[in-house]
N, C-alpha and C. Protein backbone atom coordinates (compact mmCIF):
# COMPACT_ATOMS: atom_id res chain seq x y z
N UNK A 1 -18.79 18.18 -7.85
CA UNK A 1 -19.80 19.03 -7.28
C UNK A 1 -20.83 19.38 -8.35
N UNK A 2 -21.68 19.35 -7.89
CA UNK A 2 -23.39 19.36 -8.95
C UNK A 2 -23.41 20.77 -8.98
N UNK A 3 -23.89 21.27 -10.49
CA UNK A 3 -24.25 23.00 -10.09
C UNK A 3 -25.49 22.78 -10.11
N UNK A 4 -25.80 23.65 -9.66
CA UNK A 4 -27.32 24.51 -9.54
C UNK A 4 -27.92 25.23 -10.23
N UNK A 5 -28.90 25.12 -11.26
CA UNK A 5 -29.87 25.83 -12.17
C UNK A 5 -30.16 27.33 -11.20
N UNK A 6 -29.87 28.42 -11.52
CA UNK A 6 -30.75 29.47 -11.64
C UNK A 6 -32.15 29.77 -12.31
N UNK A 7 -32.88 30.02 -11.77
CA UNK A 7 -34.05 30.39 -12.40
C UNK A 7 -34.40 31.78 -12.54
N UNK A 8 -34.95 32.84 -13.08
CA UNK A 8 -34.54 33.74 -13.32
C UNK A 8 -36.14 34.20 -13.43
N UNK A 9 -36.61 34.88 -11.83
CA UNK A 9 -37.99 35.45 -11.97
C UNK A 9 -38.01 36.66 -12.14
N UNK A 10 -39.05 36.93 -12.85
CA UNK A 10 -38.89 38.05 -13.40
C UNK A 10 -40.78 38.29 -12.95
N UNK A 11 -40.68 40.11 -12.71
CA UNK A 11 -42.37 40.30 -11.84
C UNK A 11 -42.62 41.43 -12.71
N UNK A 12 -43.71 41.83 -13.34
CA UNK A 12 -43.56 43.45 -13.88
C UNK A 12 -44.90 43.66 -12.59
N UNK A 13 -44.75 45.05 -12.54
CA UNK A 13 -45.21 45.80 -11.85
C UNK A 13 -45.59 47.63 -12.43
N UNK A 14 -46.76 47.85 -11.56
CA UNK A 14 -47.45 49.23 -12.05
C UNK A 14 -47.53 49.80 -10.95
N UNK A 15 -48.16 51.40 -11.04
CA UNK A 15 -48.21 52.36 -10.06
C UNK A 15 -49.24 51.36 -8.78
N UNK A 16 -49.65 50.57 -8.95
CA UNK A 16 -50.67 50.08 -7.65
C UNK A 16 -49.69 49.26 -7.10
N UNK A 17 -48.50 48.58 -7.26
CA UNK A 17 -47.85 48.11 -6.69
C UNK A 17 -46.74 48.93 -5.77
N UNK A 18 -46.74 50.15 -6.11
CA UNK A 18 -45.72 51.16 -5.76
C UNK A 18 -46.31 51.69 -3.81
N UNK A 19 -45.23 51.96 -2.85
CA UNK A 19 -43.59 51.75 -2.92
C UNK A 19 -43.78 50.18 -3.34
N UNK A 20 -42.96 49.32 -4.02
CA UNK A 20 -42.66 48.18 -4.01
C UNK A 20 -41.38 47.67 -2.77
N UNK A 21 -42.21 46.18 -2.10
CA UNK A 21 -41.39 46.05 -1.40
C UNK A 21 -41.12 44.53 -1.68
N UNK A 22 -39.94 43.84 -1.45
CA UNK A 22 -39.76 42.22 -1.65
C UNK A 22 -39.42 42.00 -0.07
N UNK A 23 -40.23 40.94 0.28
CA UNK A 23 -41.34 39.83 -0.61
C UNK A 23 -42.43 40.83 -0.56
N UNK A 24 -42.96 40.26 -1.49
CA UNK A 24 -44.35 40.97 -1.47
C UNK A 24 -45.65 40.52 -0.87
N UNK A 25 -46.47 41.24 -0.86
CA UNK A 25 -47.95 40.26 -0.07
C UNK A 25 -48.49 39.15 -0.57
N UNK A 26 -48.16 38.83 -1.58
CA UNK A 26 -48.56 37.02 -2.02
C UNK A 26 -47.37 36.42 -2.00
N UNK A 27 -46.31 36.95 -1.77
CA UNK A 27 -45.14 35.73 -1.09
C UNK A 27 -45.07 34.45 -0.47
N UNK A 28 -45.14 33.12 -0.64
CA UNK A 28 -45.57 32.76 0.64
C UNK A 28 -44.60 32.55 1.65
N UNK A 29 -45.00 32.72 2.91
CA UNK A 29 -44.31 32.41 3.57
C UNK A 29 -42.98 31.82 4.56
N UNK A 30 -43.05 30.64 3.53
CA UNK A 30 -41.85 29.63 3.94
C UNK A 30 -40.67 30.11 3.16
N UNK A 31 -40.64 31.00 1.84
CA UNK A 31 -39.98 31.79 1.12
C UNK A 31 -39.50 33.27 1.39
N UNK A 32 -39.77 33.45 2.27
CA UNK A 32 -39.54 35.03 2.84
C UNK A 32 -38.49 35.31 3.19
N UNK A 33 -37.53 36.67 3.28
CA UNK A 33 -36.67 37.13 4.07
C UNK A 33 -36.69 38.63 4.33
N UNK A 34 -35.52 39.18 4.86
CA UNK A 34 -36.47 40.48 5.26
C UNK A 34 -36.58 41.33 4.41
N UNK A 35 -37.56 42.41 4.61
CA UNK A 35 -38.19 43.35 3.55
C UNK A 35 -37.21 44.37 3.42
N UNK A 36 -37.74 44.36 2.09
CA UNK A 36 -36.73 45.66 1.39
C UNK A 36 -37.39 46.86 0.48
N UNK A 37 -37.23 47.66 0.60
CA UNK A 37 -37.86 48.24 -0.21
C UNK A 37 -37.03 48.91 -1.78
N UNK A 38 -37.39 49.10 -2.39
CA UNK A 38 -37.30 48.90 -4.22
C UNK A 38 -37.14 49.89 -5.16
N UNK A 39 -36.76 50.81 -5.25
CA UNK A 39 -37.08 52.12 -6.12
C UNK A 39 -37.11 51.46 -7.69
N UNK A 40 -38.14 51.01 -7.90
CA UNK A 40 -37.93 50.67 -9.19
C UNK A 40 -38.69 51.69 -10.12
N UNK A 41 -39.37 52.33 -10.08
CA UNK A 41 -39.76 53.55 -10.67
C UNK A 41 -38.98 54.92 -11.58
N UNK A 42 -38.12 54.61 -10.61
CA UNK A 42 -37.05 55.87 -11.05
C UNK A 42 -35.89 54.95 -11.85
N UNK A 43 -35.54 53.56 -11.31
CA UNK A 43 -34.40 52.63 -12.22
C UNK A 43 -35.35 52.27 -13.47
N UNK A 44 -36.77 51.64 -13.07
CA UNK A 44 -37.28 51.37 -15.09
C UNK A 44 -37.11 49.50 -14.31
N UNK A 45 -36.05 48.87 -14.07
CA UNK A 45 -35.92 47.70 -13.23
C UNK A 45 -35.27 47.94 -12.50
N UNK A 46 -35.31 46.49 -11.03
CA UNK A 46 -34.27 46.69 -9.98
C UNK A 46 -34.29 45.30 -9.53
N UNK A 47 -32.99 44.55 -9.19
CA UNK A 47 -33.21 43.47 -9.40
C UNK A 47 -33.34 43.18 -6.99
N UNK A 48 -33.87 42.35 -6.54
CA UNK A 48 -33.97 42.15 -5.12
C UNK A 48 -32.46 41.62 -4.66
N UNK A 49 -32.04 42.53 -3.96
CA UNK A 49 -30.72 41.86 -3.09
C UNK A 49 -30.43 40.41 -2.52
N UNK A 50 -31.63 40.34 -1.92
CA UNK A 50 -31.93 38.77 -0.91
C UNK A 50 -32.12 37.18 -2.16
N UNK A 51 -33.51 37.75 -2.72
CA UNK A 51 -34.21 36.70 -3.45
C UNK A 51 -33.38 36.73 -4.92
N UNK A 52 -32.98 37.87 -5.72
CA UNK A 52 -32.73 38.07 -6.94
C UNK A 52 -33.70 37.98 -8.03
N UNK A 53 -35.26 38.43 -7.25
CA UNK A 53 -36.19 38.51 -8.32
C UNK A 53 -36.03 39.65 -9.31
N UNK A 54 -36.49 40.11 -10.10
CA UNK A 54 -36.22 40.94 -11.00
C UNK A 54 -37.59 41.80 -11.22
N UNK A 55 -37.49 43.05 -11.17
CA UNK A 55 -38.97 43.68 -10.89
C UNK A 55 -38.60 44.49 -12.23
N UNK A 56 -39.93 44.59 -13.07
CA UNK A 56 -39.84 45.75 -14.02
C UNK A 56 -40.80 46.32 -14.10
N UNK A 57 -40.57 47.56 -14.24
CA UNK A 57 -41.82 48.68 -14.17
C UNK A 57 -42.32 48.96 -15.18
N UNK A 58 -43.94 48.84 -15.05
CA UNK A 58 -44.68 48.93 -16.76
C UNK A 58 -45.93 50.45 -16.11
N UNK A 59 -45.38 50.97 -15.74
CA UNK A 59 -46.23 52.04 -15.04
C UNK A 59 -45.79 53.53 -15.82
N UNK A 60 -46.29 54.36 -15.46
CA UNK A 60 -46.18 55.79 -15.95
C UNK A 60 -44.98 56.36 -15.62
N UNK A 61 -43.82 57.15 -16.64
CA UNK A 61 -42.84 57.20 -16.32
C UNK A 61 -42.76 58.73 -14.59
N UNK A 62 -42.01 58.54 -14.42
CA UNK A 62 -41.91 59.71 -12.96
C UNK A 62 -41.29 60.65 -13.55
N UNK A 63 -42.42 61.46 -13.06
CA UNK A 63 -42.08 63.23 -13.52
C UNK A 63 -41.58 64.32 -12.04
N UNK A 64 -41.58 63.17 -11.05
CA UNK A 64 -41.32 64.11 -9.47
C UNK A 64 -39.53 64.24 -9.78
N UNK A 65 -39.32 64.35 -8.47
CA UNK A 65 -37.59 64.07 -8.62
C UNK A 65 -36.79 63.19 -8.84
């Protein structure tokens, strides 16, 4: 049995991307599954359940709750 390469995407993201949701709006299409939404703000990163992209936050740290 052949393995399979992982590839390991990685997205940073800022307050204009926030709520963050995967996929995102330049997703394309044929790659999609359903939306999720992300608290990556308050984690710093969060990696996507579905896709396993990896989001990291380069934005202002959160001073709410």
């Amino acid at each position: 049995m052949a393995a399979t390469a992982r590839t390991e995407h990685r997205v940073e993201v800022g307050d204009a991307d926030l709520p963050l949701r995967c996929p995102t709006p330049r997703t394309p299409v044929w790659c999609s599954h359903p939306r999720v939404f992300l608290d990556v703000a308050r984690a710093g990163e969060v990696r996507c359940p579905y896709c396993g992209t990896m989001y990291v936050y380069r934005g202002k740290a959160s001073t709410g709750h």
